[in-house]
N, C-alpha and C. Protein backbone atom coordinates (compact mmCIF):
# COMPACT_ATOMS: atom_id res chain seq x y z
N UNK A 1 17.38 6.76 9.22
CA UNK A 1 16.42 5.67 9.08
C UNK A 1 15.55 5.59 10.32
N UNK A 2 14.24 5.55 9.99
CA UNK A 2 13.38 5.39 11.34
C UNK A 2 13.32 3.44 11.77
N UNK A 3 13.03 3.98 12.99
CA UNK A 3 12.86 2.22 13.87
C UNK A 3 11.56 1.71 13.10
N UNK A 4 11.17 1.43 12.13
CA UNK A 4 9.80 1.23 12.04
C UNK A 4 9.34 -0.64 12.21
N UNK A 5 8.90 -1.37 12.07
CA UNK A 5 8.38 -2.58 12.55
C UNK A 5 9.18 -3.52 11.22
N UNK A 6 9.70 -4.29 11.65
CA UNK A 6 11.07 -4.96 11.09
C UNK A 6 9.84 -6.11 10.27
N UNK A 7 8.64 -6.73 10.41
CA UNK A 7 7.91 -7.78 9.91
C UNK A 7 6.46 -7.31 9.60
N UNK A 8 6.29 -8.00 8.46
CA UNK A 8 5.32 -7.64 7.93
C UNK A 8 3.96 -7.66 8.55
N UNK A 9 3.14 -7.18 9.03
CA UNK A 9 2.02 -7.00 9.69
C UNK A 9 0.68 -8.11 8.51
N UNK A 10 0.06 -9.18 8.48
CA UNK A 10 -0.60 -9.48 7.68
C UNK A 10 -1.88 -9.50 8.47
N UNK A 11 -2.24 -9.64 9.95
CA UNK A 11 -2.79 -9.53 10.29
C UNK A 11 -4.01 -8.44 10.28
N UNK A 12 -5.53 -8.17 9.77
CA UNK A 12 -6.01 -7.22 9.70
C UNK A 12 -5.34 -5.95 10.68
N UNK A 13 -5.39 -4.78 10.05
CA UNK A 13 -4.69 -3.69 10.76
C UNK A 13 -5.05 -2.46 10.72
N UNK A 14 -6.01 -2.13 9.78
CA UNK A 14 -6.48 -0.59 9.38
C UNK A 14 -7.78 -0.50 10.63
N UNK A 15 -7.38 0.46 11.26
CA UNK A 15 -8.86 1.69 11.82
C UNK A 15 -10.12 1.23 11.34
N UNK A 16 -10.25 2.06 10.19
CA UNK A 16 -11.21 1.88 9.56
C UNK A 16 -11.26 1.33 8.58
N UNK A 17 -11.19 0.06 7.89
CA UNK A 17 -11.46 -0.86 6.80
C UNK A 17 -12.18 -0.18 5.45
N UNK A 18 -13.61 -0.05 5.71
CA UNK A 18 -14.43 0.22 4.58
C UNK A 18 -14.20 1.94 4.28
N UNK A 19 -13.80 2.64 5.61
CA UNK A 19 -13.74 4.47 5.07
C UNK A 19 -12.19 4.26 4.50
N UNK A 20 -11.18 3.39 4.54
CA UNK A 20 -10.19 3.49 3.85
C UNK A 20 -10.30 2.89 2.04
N UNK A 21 -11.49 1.84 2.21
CA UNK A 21 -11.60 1.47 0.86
C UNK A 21 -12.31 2.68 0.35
N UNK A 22 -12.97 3.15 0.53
CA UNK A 22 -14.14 4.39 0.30
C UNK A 22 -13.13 6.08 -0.23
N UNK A 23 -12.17 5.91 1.06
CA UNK A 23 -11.01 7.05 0.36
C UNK A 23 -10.26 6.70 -0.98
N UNK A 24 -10.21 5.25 -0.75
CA UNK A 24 -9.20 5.00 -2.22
C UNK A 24 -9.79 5.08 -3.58
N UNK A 25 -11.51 4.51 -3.60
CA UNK A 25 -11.92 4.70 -4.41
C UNK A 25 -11.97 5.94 -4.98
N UNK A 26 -12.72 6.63 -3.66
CA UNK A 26 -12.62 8.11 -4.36
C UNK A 26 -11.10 9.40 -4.99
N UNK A 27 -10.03 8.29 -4.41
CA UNK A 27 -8.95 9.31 -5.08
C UNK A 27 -8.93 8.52 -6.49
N UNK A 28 -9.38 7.84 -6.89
CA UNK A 28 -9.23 6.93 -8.38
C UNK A 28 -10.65 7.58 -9.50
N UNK A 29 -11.54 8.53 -8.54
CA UNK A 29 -12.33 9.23 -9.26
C UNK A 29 -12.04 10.17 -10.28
N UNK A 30 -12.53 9.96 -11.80
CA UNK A 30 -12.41 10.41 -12.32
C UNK A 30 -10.80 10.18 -12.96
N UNK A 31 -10.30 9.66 -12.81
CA UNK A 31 -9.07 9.36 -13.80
C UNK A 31 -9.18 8.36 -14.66
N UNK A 32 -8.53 7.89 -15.50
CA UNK A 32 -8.76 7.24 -16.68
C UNK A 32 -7.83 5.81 -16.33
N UNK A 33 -7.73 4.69 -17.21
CA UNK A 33 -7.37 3.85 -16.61
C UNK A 33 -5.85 3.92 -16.31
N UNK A 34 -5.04 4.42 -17.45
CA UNK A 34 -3.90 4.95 -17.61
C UNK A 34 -3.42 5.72 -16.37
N UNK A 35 -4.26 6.81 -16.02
CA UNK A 35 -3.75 7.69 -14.79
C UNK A 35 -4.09 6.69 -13.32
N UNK A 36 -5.22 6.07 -13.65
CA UNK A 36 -5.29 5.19 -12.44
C UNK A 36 -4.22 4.14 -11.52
N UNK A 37 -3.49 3.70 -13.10
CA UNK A 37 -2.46 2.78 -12.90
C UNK A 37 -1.27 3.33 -12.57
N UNK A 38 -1.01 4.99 -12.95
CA UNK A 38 -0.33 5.86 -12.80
C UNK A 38 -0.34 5.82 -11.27
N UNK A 39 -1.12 6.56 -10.92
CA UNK A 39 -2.06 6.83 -9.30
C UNK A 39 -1.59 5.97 -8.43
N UNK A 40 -1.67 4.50 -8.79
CA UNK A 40 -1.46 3.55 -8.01
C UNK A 40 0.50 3.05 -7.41
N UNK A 41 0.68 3.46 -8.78
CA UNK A 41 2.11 3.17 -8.53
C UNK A 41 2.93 4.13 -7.90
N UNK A 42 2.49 5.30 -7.88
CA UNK A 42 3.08 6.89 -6.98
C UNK A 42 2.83 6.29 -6.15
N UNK A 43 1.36 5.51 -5.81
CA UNK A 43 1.03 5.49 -4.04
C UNK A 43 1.98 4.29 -3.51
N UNK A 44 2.49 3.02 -4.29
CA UNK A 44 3.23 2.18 -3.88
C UNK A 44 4.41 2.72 -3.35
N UNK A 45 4.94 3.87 -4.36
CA UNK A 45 6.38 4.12 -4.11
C UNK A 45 5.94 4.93 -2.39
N UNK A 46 5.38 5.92 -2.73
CA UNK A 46 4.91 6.37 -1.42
C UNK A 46 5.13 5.58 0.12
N UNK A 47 4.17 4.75 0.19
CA UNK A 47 4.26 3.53 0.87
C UNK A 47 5.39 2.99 1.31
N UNK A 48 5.85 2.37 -0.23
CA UNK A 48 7.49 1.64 0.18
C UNK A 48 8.55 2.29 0.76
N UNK A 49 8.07 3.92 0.73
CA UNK A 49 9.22 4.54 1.13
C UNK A 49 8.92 5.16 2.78
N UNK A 50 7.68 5.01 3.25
CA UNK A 50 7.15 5.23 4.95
C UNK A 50 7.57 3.54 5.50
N UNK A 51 7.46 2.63 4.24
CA UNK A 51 7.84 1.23 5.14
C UNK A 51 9.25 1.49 5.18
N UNK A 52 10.11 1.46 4.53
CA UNK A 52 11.69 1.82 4.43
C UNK A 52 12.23 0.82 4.56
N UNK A 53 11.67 -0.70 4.85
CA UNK A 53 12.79 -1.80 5.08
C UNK A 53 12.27 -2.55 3.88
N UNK A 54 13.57 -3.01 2.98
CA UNK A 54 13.53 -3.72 2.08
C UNK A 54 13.15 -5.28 2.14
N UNK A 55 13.72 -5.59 3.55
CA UNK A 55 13.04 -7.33 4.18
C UNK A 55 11.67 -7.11 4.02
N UNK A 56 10.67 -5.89 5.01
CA UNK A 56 9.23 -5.70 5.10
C UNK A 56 8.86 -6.22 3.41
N UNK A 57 9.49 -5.42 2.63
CA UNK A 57 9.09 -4.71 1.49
C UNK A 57 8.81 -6.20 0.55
N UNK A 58 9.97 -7.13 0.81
CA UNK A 58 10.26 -8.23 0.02
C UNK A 58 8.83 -9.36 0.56
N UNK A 59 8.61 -9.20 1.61
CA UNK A 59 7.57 -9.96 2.83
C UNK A 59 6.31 -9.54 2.38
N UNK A 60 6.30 -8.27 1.79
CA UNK A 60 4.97 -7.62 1.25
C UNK A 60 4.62 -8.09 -0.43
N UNK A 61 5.59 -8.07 -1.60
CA UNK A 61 5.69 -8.73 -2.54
C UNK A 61 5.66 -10.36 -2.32
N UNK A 62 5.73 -10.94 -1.80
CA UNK A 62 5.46 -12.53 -1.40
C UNK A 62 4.00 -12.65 -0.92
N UNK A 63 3.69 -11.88 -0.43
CA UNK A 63 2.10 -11.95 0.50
C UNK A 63 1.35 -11.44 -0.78
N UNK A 64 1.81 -10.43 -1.60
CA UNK A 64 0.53 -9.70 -2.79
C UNK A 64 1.05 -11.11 -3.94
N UNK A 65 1.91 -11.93 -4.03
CA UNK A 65 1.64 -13.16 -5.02
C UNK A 65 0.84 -14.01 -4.37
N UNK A 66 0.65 -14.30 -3.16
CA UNK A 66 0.12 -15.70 -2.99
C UNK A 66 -1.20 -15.45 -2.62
N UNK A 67 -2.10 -14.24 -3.05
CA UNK A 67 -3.24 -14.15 -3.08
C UNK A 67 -3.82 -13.65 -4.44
């Protein structure tokens, strides 16, 4: 298990903001809505699995309801 950051970061945090929205769009190019939703949920698991802590993880599902 890596040391990775035990609390959820909500604070703005990305580099680059708009070239990260700009990459995401463009990996959603050209797929259909089906594969999109597909697309999206590989990238969650992805994600959930570089965050690795299930507290983060639970802290991250609470923050994507209350917006």
């Amino acid at each position: 298990m890596s040391t990775m950051q035990q609390q959820l970061i909500t604070a703005p945090n990305l580099e680059a903001p708009d070239d990260f929205y700009e990459a995401l769009i463009e990996a959603h190019q050209g797929l259909s809505t089906e594969e999109s939703h597909a697309f999206n949920a590989r990238l969650v698991l992805v994600l959930a699995n570089h965050i690795g802590s299930l507290a983060v993880l639970r802290e991250a599902f609470d923050a994507a309801r209350s917006h």
